[in-house]
C-alpha atoms as a PDB file:
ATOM      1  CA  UNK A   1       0.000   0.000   0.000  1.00  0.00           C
ATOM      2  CA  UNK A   2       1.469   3.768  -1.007  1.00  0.00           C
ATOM      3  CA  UNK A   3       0.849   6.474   0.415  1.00  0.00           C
ATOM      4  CA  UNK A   4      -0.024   9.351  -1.626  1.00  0.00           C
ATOM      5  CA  UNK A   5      -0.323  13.146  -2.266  1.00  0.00           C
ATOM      6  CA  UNK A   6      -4.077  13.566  -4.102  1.00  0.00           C
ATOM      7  CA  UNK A   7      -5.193  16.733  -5.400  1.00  0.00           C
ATOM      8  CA  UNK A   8      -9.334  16.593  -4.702  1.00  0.00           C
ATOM      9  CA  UNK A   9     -10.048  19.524  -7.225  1.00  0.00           C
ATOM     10  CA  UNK A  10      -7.992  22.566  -8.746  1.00  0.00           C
ATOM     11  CA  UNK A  11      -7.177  25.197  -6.284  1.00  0.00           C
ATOM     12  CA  UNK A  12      -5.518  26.068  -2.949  1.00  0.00           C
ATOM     13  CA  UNK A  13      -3.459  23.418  -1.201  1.00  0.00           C
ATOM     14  CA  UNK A  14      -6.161  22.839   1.117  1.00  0.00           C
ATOM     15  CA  UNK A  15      -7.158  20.640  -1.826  1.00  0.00           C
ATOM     16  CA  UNK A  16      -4.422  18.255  -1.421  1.00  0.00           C
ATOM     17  CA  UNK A  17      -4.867  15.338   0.651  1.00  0.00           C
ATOM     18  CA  UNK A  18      -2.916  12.430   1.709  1.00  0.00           C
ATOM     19  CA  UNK A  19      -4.502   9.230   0.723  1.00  0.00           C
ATOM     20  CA  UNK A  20      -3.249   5.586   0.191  1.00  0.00           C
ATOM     21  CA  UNK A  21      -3.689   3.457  -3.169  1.00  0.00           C
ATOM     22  CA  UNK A  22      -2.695   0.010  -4.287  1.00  0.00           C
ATOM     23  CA  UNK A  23      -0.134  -0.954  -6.372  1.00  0.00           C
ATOM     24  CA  UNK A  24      -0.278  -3.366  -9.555  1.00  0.00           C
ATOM     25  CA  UNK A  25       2.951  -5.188 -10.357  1.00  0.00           C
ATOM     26  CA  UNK A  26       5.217  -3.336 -12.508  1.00  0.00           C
ATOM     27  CA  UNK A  27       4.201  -3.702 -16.088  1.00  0.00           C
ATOM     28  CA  UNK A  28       6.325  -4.236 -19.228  1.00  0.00           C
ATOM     29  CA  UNK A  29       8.923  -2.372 -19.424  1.00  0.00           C
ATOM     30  CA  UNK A  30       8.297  -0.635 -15.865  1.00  0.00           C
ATOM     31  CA  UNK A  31       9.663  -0.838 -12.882  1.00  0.00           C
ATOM     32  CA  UNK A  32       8.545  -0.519  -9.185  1.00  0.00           C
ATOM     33  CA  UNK A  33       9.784   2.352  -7.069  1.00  0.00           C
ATOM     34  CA  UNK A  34      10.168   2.768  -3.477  1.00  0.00           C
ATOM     35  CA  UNK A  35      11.275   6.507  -3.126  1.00  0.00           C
ATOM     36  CA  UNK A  36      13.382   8.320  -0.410  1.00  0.00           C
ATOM     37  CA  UNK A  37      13.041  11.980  -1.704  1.00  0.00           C
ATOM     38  CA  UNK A  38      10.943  13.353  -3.662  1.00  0.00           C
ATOM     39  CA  UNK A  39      11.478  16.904  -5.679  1.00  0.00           C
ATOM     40  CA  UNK A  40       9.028  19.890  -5.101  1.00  0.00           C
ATOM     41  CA  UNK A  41       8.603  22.339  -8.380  1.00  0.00           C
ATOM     42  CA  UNK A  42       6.864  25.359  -9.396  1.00  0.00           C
ATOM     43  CA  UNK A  43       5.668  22.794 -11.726  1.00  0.00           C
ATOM     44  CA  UNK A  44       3.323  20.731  -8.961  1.00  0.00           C
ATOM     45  CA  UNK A  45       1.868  24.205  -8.316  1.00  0.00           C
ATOM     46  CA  UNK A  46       0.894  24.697 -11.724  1.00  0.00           C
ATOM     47  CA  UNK A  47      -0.717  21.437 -11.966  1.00  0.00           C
ATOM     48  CA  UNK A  48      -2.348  22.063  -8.601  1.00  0.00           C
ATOM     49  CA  UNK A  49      -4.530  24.941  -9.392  1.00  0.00           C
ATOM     50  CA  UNK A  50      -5.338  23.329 -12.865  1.00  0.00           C
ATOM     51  CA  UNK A  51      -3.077  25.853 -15.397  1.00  0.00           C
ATOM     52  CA  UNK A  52      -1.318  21.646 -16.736  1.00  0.00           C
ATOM     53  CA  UNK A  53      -3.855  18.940 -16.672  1.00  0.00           C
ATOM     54  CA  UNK A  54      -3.151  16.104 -14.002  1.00  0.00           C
ATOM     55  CA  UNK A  55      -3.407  12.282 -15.083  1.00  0.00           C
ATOM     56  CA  UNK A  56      -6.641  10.848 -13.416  1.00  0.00           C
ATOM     57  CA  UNK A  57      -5.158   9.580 -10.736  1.00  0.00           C
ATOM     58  CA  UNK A  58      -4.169  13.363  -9.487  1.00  0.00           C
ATOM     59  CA  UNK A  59      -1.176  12.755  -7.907  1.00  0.00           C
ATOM     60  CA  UNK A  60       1.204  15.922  -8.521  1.00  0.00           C
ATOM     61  CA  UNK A  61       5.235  15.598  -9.039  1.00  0.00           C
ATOM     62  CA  UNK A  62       7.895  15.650 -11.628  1.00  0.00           C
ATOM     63  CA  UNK A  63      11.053  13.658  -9.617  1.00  0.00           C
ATOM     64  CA  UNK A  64      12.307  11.896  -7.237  1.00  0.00           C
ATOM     65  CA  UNK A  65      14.871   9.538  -6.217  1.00  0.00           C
ATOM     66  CA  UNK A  66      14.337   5.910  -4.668  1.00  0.00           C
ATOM     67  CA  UNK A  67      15.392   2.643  -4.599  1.00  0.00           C
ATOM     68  CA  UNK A  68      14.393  -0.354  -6.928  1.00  0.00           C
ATOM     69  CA  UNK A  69      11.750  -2.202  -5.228  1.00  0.00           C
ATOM     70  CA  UNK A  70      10.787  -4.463  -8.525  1.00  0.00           C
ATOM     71  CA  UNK A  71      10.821  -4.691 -12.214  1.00  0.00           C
ATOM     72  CA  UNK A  72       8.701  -5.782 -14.838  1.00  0.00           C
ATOM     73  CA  UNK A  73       8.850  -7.869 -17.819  1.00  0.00           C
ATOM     74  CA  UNK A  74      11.889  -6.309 -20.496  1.00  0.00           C
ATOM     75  CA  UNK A  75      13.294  -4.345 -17.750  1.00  0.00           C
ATOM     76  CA  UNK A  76      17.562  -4.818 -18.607  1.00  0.00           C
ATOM     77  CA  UNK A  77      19.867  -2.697 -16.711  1.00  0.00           C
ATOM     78  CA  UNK A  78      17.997  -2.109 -13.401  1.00  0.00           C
ATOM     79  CA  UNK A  79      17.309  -4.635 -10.597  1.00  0.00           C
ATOM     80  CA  UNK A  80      16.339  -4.502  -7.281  1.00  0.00           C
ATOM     81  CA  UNK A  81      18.244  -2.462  -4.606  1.00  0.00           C
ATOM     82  CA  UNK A  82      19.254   0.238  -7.583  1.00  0.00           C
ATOM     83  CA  UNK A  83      19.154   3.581  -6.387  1.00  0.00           C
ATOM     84  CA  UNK A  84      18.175   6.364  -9.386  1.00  0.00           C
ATOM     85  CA  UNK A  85      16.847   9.245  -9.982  1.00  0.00           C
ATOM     86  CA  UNK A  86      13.991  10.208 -12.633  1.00  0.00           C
ATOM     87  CA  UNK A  87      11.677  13.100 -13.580  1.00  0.00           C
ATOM     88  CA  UNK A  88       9.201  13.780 -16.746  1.00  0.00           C
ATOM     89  CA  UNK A  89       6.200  11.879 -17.206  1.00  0.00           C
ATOM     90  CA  UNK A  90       4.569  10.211 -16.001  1.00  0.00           C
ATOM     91  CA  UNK A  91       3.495  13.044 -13.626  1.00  0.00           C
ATOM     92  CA  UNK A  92       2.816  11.315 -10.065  1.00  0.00           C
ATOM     93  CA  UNK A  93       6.113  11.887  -7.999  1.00  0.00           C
ATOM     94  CA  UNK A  94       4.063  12.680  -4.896  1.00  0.00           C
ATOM     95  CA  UNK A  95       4.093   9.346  -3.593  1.00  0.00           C
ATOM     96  CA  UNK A  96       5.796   6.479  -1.167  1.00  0.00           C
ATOM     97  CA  UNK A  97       6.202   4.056  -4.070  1.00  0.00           C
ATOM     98  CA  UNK A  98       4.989   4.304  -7.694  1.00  0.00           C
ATOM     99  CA  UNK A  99       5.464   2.326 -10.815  1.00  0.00           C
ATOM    100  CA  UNK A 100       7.147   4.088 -13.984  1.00  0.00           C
ATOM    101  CA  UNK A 101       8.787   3.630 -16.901  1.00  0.00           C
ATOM    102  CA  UNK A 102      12.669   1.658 -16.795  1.00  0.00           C
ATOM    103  CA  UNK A 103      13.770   4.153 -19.308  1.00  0.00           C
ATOM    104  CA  UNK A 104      13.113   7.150 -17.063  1.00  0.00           C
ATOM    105  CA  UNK A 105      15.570   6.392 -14.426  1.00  0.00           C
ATOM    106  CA  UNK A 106      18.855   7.057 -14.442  1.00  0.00           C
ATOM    107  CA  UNK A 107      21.227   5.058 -12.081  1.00  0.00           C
ATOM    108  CA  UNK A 108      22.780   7.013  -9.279  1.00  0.00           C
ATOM    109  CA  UNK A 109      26.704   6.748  -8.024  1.00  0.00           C
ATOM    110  CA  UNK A 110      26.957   5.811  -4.301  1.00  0.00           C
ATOM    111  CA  UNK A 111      28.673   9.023  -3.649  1.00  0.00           C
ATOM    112  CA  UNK A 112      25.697  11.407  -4.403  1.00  0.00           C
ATOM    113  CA  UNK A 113      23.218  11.404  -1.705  1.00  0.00           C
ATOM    114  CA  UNK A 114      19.494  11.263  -2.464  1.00  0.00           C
ATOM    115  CA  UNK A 115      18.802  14.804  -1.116  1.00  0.00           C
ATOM    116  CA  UNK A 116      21.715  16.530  -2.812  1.00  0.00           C
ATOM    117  CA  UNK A 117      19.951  14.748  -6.154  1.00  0.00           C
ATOM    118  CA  UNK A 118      16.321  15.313  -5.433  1.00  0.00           C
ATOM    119  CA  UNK A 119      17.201  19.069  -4.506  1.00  0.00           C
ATOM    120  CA  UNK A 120      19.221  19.945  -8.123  1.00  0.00           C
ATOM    121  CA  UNK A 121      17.882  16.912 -10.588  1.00  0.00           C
ATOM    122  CA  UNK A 122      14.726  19.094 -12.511  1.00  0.00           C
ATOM    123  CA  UNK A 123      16.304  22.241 -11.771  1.00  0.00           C
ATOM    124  CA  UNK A 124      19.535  20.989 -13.264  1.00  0.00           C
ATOM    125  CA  UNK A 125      17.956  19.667 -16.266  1.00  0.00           C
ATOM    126  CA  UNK A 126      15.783  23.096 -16.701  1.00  0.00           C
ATOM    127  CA  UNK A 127      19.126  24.818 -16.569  1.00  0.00           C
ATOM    128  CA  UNK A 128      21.028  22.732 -18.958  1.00  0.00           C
ATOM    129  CA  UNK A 129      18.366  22.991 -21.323  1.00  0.00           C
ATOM    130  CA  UNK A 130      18.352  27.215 -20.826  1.00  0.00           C
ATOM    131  CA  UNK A 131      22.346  27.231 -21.038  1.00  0.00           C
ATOM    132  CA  UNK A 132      22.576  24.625 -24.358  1.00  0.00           C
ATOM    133  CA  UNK A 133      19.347  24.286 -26.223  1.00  0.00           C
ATOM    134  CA  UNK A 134      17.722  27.968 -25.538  1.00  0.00           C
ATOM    135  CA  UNK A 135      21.028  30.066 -25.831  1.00  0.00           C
ATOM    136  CA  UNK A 136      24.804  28.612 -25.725  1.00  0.00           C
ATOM    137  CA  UNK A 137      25.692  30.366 -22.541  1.00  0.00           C
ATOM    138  CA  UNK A 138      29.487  30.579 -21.966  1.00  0.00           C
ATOM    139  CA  UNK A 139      32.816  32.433 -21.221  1.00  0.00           C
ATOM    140  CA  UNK A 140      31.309  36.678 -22.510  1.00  0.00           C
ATOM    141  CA  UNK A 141      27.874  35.744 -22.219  1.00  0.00           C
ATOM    142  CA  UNK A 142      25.883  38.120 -19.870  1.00  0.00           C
ATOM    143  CA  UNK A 143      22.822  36.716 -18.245  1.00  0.00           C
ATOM    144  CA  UNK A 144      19.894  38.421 -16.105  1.00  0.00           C
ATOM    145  CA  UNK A 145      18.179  35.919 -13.635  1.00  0.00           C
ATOM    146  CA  UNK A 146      15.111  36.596 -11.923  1.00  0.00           C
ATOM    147  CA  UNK A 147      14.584  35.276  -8.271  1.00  0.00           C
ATOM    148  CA  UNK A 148      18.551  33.830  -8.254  1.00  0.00           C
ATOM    149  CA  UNK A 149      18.319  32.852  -4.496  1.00  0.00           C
ATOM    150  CA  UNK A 150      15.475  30.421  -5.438  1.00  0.00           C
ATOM    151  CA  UNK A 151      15.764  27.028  -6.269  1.00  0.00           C
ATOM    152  CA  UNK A 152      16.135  27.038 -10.305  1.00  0.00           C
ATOM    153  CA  UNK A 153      18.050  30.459  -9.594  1.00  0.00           C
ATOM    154  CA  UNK A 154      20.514  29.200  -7.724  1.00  0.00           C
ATOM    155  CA  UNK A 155      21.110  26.213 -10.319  1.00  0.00           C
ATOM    156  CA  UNK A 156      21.125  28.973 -13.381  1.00  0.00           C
ATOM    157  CA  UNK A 157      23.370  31.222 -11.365  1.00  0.00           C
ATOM    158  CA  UNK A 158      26.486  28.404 -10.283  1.00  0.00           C
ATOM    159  CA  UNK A 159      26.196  26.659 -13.916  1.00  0.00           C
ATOM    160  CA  UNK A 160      26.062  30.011 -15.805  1.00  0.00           C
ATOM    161  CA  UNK A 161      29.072  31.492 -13.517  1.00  0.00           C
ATOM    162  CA  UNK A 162      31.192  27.843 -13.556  1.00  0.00           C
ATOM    163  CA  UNK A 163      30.483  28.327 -17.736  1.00  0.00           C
ATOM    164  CA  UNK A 164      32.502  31.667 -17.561  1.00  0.00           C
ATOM    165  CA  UNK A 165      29.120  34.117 -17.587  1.00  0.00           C
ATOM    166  CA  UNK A 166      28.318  37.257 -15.958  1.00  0.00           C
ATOM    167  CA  UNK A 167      25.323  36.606 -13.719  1.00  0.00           C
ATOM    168  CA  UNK A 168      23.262  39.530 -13.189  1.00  0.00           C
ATOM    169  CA  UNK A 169      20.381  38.474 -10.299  1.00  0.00           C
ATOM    170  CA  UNK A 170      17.519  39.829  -9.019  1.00  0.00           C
ATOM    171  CA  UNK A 171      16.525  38.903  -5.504  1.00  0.00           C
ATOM    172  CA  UNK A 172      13.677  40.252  -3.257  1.00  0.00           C
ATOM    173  CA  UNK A 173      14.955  40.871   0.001  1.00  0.00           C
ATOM    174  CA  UNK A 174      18.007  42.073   1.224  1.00  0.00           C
ATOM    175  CA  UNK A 175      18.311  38.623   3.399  1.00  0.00           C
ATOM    176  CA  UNK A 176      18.914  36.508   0.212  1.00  0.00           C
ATOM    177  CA  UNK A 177      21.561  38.925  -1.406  1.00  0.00           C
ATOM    178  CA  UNK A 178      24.517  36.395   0.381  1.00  0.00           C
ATOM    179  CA  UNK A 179      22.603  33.304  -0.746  1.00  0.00           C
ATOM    180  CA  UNK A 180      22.802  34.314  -4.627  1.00  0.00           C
ATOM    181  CA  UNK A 181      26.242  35.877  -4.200  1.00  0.00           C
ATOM    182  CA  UNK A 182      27.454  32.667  -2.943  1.00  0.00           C
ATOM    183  CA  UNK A 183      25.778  30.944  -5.589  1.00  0.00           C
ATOM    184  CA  UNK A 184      28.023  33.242  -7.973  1.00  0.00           C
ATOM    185  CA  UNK A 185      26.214  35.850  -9.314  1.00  0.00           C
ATOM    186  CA  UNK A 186      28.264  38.820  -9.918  1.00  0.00           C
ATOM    187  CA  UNK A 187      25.984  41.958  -9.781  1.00  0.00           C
ATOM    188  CA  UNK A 188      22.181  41.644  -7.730  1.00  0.00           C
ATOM    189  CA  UNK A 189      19.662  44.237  -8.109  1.00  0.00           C
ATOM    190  CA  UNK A 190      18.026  44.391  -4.573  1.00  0.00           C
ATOM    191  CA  UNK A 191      13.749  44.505  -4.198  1.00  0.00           C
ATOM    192  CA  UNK A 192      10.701  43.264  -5.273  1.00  0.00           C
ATOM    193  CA  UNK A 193       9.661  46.430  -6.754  1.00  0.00           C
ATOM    194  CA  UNK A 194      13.555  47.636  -7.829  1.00  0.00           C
ATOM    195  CA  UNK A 195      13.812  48.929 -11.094  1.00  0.00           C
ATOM    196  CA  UNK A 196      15.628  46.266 -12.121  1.00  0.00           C
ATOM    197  CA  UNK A 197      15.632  47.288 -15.686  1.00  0.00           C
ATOM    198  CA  UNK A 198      17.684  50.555 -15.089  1.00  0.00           C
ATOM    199  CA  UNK A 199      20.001  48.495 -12.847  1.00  0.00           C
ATOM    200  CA  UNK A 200      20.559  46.237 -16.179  1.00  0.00           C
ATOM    201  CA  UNK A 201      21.064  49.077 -18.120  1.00  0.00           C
ATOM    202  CA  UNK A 202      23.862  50.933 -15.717  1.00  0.00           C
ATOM    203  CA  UNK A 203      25.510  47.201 -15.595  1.00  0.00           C
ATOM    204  CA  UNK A 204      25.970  46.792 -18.790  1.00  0.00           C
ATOM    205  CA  UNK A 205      26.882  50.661 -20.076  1.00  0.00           C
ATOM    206  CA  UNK A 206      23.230  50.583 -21.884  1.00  0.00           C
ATOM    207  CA  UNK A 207      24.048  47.540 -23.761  1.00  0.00           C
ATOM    208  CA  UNK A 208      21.751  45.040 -21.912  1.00  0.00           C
ATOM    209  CA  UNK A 209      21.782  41.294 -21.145  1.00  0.00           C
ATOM    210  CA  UNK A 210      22.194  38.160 -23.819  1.00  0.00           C
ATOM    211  CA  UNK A 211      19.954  36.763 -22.926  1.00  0.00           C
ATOM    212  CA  UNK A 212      17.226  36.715 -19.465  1.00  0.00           C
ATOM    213  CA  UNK A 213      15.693  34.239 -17.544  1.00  0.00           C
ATOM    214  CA  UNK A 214      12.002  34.657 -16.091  1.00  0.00           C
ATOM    215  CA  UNK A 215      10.122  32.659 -13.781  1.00  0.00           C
ATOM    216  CA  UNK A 216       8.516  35.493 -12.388  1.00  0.00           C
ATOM    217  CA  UNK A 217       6.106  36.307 -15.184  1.00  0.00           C
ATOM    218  CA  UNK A 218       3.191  38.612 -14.054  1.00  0.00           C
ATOM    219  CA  UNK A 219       3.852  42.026 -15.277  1.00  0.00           C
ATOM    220  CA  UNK A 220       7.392  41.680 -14.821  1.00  0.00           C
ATOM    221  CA  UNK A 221       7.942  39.395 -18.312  1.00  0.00           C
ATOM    222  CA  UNK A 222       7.234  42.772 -20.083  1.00  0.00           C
ATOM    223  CA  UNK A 223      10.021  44.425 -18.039  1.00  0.00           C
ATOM    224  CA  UNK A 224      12.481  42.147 -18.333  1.00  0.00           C
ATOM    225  CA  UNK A 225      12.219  42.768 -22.623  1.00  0.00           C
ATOM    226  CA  UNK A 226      13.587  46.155 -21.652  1.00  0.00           C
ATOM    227  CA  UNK A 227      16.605  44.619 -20.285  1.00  0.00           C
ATOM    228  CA  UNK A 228      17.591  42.704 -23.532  1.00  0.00           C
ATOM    229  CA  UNK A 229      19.959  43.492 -26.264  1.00  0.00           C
ATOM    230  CA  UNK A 230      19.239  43.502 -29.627  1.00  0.00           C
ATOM    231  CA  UNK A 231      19.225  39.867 -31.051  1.00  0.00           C
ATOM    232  CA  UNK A 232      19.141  38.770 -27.745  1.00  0.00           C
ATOM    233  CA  UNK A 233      17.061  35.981 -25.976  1.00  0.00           C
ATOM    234  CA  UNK A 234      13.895  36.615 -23.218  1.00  0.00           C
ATOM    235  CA  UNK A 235      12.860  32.770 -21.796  1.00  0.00           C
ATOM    236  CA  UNK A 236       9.948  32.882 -20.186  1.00  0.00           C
ATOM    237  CA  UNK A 237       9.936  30.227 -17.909  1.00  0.00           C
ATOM    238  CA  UNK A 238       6.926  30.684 -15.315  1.00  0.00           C
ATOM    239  CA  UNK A 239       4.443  32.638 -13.488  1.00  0.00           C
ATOM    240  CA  UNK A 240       5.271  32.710  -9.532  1.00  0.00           C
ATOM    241  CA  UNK A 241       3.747  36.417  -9.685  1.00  0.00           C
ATOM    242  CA  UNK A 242       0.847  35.490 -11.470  1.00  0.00           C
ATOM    243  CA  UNK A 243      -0.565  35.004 -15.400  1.00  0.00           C
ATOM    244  CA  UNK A 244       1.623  36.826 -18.352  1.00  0.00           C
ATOM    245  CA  UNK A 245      -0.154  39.684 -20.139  1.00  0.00           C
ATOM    246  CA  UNK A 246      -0.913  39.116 -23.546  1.00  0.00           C
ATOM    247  CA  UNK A 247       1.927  40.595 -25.597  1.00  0.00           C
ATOM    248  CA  UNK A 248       2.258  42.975 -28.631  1.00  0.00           C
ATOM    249  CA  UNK A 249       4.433  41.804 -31.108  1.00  0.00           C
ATOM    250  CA  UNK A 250       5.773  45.138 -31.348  1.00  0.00           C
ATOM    251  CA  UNK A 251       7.182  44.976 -28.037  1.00  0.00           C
ATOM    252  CA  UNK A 252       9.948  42.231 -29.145  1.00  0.00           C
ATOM    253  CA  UNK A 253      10.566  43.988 -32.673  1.00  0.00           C
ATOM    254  CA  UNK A 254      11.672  45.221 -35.196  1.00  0.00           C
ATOM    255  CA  UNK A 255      12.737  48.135 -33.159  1.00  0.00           C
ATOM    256  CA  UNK A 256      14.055  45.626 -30.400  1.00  0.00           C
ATOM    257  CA  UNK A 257      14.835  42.472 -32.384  1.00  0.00           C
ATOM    258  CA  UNK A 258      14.241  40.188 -29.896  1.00  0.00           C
ATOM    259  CA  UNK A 259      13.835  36.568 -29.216  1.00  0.00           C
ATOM    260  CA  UNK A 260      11.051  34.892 -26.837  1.00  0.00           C
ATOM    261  CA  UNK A 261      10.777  31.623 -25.725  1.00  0.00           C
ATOM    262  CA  UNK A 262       8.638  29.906 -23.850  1.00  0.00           C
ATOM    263  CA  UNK A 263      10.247  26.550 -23.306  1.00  0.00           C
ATOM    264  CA  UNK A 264       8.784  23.595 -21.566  1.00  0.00           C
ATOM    265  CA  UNK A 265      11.362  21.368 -19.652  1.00  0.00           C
ATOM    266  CA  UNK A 266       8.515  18.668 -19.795  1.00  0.00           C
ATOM    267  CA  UNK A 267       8.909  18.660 -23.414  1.00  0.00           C
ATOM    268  CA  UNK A 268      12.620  18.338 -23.256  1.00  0.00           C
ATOM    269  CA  UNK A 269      12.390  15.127 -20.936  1.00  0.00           C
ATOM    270  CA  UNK A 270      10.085  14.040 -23.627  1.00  0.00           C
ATOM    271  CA  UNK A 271      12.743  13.370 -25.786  1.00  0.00           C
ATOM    272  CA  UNK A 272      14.428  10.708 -24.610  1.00  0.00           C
ATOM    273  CA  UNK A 273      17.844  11.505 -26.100  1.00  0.00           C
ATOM    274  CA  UNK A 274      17.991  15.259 -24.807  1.00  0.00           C
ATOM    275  CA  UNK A 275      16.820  13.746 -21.709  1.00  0.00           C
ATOM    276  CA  UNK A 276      19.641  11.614 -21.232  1.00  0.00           C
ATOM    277  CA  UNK A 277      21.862  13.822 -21.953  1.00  0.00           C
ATOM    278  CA  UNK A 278      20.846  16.340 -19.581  1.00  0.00           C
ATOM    279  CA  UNK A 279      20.845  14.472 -16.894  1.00  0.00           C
ATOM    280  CA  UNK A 280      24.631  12.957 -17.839  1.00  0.00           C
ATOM    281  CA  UNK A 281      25.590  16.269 -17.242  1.00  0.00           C
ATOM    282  CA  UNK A 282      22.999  16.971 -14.062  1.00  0.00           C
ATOM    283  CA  UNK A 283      24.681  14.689 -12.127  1.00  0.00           C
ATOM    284  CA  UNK A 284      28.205  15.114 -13.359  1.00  0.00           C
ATOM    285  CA  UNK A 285      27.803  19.142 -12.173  1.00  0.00           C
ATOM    286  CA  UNK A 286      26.437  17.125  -9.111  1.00  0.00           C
ATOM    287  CA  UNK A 287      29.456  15.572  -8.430  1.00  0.00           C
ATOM    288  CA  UNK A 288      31.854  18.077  -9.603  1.00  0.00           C
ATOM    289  CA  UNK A 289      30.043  20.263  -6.807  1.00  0.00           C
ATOM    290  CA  UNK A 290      29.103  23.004  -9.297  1.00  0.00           C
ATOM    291  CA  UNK A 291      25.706  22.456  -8.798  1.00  0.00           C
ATOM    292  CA  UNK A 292      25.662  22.545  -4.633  1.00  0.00           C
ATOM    293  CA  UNK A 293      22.114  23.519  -4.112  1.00  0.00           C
ATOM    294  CA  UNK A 294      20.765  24.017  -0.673  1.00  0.00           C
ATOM    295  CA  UNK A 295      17.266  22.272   0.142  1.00  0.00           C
ATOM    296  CA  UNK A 296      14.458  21.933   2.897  1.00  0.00           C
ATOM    297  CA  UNK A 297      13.390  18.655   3.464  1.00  0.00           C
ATOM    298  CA  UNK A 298       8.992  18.391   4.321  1.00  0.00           C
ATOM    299  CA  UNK A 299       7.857  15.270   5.379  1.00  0.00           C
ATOM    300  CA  UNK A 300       5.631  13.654   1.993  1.00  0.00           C
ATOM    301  CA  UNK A 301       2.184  14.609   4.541  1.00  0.00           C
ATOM    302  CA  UNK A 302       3.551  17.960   4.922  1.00  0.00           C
ATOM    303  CA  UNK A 303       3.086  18.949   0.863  1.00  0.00           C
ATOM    304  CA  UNK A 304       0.611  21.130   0.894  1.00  0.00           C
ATOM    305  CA  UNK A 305       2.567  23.519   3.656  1.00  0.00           C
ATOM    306  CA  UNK A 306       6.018  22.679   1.310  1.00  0.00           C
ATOM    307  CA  UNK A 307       3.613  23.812  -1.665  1.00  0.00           C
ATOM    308  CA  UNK A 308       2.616  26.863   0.484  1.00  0.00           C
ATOM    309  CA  UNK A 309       5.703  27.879   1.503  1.00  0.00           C
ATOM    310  CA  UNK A 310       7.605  28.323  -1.962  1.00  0.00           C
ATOM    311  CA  UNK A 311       4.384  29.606  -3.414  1.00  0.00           C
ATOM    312  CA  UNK A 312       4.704  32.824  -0.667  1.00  0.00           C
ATOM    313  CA  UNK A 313       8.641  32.874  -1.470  1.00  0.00           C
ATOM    314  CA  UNK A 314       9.078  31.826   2.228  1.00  0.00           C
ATOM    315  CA  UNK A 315      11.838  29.594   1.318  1.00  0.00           C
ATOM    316  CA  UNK A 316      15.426  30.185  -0.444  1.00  0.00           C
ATOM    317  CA  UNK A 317      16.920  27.072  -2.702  1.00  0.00           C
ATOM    318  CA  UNK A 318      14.954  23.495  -3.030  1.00  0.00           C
ATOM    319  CA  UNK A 319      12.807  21.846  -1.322  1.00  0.00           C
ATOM    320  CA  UNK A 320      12.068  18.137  -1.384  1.00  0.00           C
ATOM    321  CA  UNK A 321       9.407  15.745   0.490  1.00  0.00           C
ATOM    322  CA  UNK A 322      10.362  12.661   2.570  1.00  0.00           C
ATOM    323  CA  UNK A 323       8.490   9.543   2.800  1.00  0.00           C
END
């Protein structure tokens, strides 16, 4: 019997409730999990109040990390007792045990301990696929991240800075100014209502970032454009502030000549190849220690006040859920 996280209906975490479910066998091809840390996203949040669609079992969560409990039929290179790590789809992370595809998890070295992985694994393969697939990041580039003492900041900020970039962060308190300047960030732009845009613009002599990162979204995607340079690259990569305002094409060109993405890391993961690849190099930052992220472990009943907490910014780095 697992214990789960169940989301009753879309909406507040008051709607999330633990429950318990019964487990078939793994199927072909599948394996059976028993997990010992379990990854909490701006992602589950999303899916919580109903902006991504949950599977009908309603069981947020992108990742964890566990030991092999089982396999199924055509399962080669795992067997019981492996410890890995996964994330993508299926969505369902929140959860003591859980079946899921073989091909999804990715065996883990004995020197990386389940937290440090659970804490940097999704964030690690968001920020790979920003600093390879989005825009090559590297040795001249100059960045802008939003919210750098968060979780997926702090991974963008040490990767970007270890690549040879100039991090420019913003952070919202004066209290998390040490946490992204240890993370590596070079320059941070203080305040939730800063004007972070004329900060980028005295940085950078009036030239303005590479290329920007924002989570944030609200009305501060429409900001950030302003802190571009020409030819260079906005990725729009949530909405912790709220929905994004439709935008006027005008406002990325031809004046501007910008680019805008809006890439999904859960199509990434789709494809398996770009998958494995990111998380090869995940969990060889991991163990390089470039990618030392900080997290807050919850126990698995305490998700809703886990969900709570990061959605109020109450909490600096990752956080993860224990079984």
């Amino acid at each position: 019997m697992a214990v789960i996280v169940r989301l009753k209906a879309p909406g507040g975490v008051d709607q999330l409730e633990l429950a318990s479910a019964d487990l078939p066998p793994p199927g072909r091809g599948e394996i059976r999990l028993r997990q010992t840390a379990i990854g909490v996203n701006s992602i589950d949040i999303y899916q919580r109040i109903g902006l991504y669609a949950l599977p009908p079992e309603r069981i947020p969560g992108v990742e964890a990390v566990g030991v092999v409990a089982a396999v199924g039929t055509e399962v080669t290179g795992l067997e019981p007792g492996d410890r890995v790590a996964y994330a993508g789809a299926p969505v369902g992370a929140y959860a003591s045990e859980r079946n899921l595809p073989a091909w999804r998890c990715v065996k883990l070295p004995a020197s990386l301990p389940d937290e440090a992985v659970a804490a940097a694994f999704v964030k690690g393969i968001t920020a790979d696929m920003l600093l390879t697939r989005i825009f090559p990041v590297g040795r001249g580039t100059t960045i802008l991240v939003h919210s750098a003492a968060g979780g997926l900041g702090q991974v963008l900020t040490r990767w970007a800075s270890a690549l040879g970039a100039v991090v420019i962060g913003t952070v919202g308190s004066p209290a998390k100014v040490e946490i992204a300047r240890a993370a590596g960030a070079s320059h941070l732009i203080v305040g939730r209502d800063a004007d972070f845009a004329a900060g980028v613009a005295g940085l950078t002599a009036g030239r303005g970032v590479d290329v920007a990162y924002d989570g944030v979204g609200g009305t501060t995607l429409q900001k950030t454009l302003g802190c571009v340079r020409p030819f260079g690259v906005v990725a729009s990569i949530g909405q912790s502030a709220g929905p994004i305002p439709s935008l006027d094409l005008h406002d990325l060109g031809p004046r501007r000549s910008l680019m805008l993405a809006r890439p999904s890391v859960m199509a990434h993961m789709n494809d398996a190849d770009a998958y494995s690849r990111s998380a090869g190099r995940v969990l060889a930052a991991i163990s390089d220690g470039v990618l030392q992220v900080s997290g807050t472990a919850y126990s698995l009943r305490d998700a809703a006040l886990a969900q709570a907490d990061l959605e109020a910014g109450r909490t600096t780095g990752a956080l993860y859920l224990r079984p």
